[in-house]
Protein backbone atom coordinates (compact mmCIF):
# COMPACT_ATOMS: atom_id res chain seq x y z
CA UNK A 1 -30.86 104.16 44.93
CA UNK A 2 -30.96 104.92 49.08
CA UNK A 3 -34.45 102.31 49.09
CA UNK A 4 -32.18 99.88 46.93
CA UNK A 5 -28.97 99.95 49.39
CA UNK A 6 -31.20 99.55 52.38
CA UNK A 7 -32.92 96.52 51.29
CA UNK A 8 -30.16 94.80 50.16
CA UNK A 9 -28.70 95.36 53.91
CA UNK A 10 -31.71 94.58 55.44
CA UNK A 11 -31.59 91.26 53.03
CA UNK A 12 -27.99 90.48 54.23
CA UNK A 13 -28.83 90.66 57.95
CA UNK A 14 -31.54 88.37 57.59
CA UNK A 15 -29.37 86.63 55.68
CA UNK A 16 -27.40 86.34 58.62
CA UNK A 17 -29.73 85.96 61.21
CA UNK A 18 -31.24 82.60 59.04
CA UNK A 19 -27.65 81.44 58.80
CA UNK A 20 -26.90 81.71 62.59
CA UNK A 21 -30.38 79.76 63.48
CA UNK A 22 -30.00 77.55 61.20
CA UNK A 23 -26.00 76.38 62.26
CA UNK A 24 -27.61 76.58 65.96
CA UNK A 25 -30.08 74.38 65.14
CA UNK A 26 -27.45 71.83 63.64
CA UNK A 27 -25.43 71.91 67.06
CA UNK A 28 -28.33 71.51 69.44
CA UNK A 29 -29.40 68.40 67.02
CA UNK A 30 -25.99 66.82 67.54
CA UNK A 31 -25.78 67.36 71.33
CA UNK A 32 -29.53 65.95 72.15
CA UNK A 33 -28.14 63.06 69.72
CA UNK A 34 -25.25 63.01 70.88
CA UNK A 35 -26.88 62.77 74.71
CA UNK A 36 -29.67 60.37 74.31
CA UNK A 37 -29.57 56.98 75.26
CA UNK A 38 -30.17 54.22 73.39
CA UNK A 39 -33.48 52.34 73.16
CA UNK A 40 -32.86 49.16 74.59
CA UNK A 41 -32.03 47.60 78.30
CA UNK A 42 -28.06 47.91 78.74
CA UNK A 43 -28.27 44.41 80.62
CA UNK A 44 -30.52 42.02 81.24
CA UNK A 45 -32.44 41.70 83.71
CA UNK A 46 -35.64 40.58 85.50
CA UNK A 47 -38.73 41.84 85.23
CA UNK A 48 -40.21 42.30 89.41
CA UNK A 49 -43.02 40.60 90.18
CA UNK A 50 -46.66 41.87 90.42
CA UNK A 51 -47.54 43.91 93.22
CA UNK A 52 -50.84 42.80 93.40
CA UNK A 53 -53.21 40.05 92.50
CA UNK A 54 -52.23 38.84 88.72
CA UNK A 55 -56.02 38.37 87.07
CA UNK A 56 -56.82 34.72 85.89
CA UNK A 57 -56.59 34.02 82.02
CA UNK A 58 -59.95 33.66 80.49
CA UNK A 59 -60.88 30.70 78.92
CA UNK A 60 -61.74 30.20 75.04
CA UNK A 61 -64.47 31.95 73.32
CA UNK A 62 -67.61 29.56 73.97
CA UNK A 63 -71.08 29.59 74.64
CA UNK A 64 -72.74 28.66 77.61
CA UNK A 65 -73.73 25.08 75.83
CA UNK A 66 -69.96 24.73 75.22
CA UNK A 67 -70.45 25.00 71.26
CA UNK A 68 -67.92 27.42 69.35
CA UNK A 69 -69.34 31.35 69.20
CA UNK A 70 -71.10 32.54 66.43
CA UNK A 71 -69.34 36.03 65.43
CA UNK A 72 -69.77 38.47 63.06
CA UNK A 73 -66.98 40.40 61.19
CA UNK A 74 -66.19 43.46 59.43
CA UNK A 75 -62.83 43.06 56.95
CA UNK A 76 -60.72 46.03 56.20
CA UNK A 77 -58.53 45.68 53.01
CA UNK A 78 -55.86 48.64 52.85
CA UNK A 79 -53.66 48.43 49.32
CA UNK A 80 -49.84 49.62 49.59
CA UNK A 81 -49.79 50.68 46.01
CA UNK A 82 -51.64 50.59 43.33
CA UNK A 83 -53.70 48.11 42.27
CA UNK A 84 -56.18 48.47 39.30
CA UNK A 85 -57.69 44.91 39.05
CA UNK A 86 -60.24 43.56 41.60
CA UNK A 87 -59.30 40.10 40.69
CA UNK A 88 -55.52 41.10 41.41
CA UNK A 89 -56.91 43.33 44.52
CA UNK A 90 -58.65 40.35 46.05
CA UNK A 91 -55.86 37.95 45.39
CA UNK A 92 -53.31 40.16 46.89
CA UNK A 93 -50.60 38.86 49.35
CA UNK A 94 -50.14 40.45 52.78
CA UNK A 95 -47.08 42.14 50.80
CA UNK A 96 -49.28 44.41 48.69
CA UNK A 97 -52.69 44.49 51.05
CA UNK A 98 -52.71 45.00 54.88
CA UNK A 99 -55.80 42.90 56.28
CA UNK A 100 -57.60 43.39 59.25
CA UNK A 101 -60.80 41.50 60.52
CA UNK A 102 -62.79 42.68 63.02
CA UNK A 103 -64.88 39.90 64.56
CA UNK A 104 -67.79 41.30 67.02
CA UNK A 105 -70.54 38.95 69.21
CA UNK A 106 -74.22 38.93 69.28
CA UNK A 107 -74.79 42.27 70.67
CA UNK A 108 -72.23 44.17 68.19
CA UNK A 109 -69.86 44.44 70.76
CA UNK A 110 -66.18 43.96 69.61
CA UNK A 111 -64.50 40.21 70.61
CA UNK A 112 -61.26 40.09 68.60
CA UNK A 113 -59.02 42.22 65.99
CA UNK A 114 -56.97 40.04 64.07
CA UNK A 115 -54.58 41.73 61.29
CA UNK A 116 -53.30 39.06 58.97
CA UNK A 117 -49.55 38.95 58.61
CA UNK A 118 -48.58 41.70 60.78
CA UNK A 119 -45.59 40.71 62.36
CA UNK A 120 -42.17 41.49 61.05
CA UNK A 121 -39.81 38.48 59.98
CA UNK A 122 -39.74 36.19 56.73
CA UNK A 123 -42.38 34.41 57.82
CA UNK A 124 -44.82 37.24 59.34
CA UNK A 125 -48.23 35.95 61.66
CA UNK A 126 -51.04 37.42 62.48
CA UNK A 127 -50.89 39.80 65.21
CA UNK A 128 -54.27 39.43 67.49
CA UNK A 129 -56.11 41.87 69.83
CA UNK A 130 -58.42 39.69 72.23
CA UNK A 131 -61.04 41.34 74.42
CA UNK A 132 -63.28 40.10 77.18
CA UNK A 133 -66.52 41.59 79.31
CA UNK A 134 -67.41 41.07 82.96
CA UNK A 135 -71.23 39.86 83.37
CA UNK A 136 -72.18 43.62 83.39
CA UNK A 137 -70.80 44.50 79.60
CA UNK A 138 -67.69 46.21 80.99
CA UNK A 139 -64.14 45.35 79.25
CA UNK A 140 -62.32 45.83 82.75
CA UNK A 141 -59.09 44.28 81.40
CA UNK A 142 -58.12 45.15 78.59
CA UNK A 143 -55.33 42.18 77.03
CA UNK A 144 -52.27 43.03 74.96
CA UNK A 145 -51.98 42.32 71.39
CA UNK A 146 -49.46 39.36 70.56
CA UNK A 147 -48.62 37.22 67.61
CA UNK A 148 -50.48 33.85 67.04
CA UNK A 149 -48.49 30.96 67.69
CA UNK A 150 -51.03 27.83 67.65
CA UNK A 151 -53.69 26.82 65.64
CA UNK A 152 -54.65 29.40 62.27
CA UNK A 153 -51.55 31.75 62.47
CA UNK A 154 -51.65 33.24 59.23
CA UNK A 155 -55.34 33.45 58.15
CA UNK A 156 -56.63 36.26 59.91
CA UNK A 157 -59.84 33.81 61.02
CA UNK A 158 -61.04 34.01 64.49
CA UNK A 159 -58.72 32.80 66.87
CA UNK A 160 -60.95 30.70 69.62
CA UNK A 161 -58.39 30.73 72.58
CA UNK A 162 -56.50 33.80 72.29
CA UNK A 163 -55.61 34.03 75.75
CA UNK A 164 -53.81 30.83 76.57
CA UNK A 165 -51.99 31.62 72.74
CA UNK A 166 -51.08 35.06 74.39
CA UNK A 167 -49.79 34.01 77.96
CA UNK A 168 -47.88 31.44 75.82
CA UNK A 169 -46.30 34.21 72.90
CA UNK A 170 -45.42 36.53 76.84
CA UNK A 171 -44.08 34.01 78.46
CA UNK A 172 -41.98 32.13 75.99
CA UNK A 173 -41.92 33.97 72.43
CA UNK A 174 -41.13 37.97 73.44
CA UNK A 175 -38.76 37.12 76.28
CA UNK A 176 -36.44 35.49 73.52
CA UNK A 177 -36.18 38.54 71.49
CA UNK A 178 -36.59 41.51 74.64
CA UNK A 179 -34.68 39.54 77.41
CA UNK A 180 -35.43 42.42 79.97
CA UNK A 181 -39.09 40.66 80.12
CA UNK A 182 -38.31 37.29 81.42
CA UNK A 183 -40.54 36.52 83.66
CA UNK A 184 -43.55 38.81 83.31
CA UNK A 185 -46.57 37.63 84.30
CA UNK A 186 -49.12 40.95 83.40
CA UNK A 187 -50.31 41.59 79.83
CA UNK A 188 -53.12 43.61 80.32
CA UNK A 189 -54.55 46.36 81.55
CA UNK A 190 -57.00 46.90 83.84
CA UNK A 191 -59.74 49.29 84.88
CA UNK A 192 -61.13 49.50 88.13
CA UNK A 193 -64.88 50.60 88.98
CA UNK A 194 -66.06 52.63 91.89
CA UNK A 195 -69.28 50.86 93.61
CA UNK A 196 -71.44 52.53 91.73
CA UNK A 197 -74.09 51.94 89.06
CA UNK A 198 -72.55 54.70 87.17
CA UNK A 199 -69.79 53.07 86.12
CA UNK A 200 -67.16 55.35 86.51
């Protein structure tokens, strides 16, 4: 009877205790809420300029001859539910399957990530990731992904001159819908090398 009595009072307390945390927890939550700005610029404004020397825009994907580049490609098809038919599978719409192609040059080294249909809106576009070496193999600047605006925009194929298609969607696409960007002239990032054959 004593063991029973002094369980169920140790049971209350930590009863209590759990109660207390718990309606702690729920005013803390509404304070840091309550406290936190929102996500977006209050005003718009400019963006300042660089402080340093903006890196030229490559030019499209070629060869030396001129000719369009021969890639390869990997293509990742991800299902948002369930699908039980290959024919169905393969048919899908960007709805139902997410799409990514992975295009890669001669020496397996990645060029260009396109996923098909990515953006948001009614009428979504592919969303591509462009990438570029220096004569030594090195990807010192590494571009932005943007939304395809000329040319195949809904494919997912290869997009030939991704960058000009990306200063394009920064400079007069984005700053429509984020205002606080007008004017930005960087969409990359970039790496830079000690003098040194070891790369670092």
């Amino acid at each position: 009877m004593v063991l029973s009595r002094r369980y169920l009072n140790l049971s209350r307390s930590c009863l209590n205790i759990f109660v207390l945390l718990l309606t702690l927890l729920a005013v803390s939550r509404q304070q840091v809420h309550a406290q936190s700005p929102p996500n977006k610029p209050a005003t718009t404004t400019q963006v300042p300029g660089p402080t340093g020397t903006v890196a030229t825009a490559p030019g499209p994907y070629s060869t030396s001859s001129g000719s369009p580049l021969l890639t390869n490609y990997v293509r990742e098809r991800d299902g948002y539910g369930r699908i039980t038919d290959t024919v169905l599978y393969s048919a899908a719409a960007y709805g139902d399957v997410r799409e990514t192609d992975h295009y890669f040059d001669g020496l397996g080294r990645p060029l260009q990530t396109v996923s098909r249909q990515l953006s948001p809106g009614g009428s979504p576009k592919d969303v591509v990731t462009p990438v570029v070496y220096d004569p030594f193999g090195r990807e010192l600047t590494k571009y932005l992904p943007y939304t395809a605006q000329t040319g195949n925009t809904q494919d997912g194929g290869f997009k030939p001159d991704p960058f000009t298609d990306q200063q394009n969607f920064f400079q007069n696409v984005y700053p429509t819908e984020q205002p606080a960007y007008t004017g930005e002239q960087v969409y990359y990032g970039q790496t830079v090398y000690e003098p040194s054959p070891l790369n670092r």
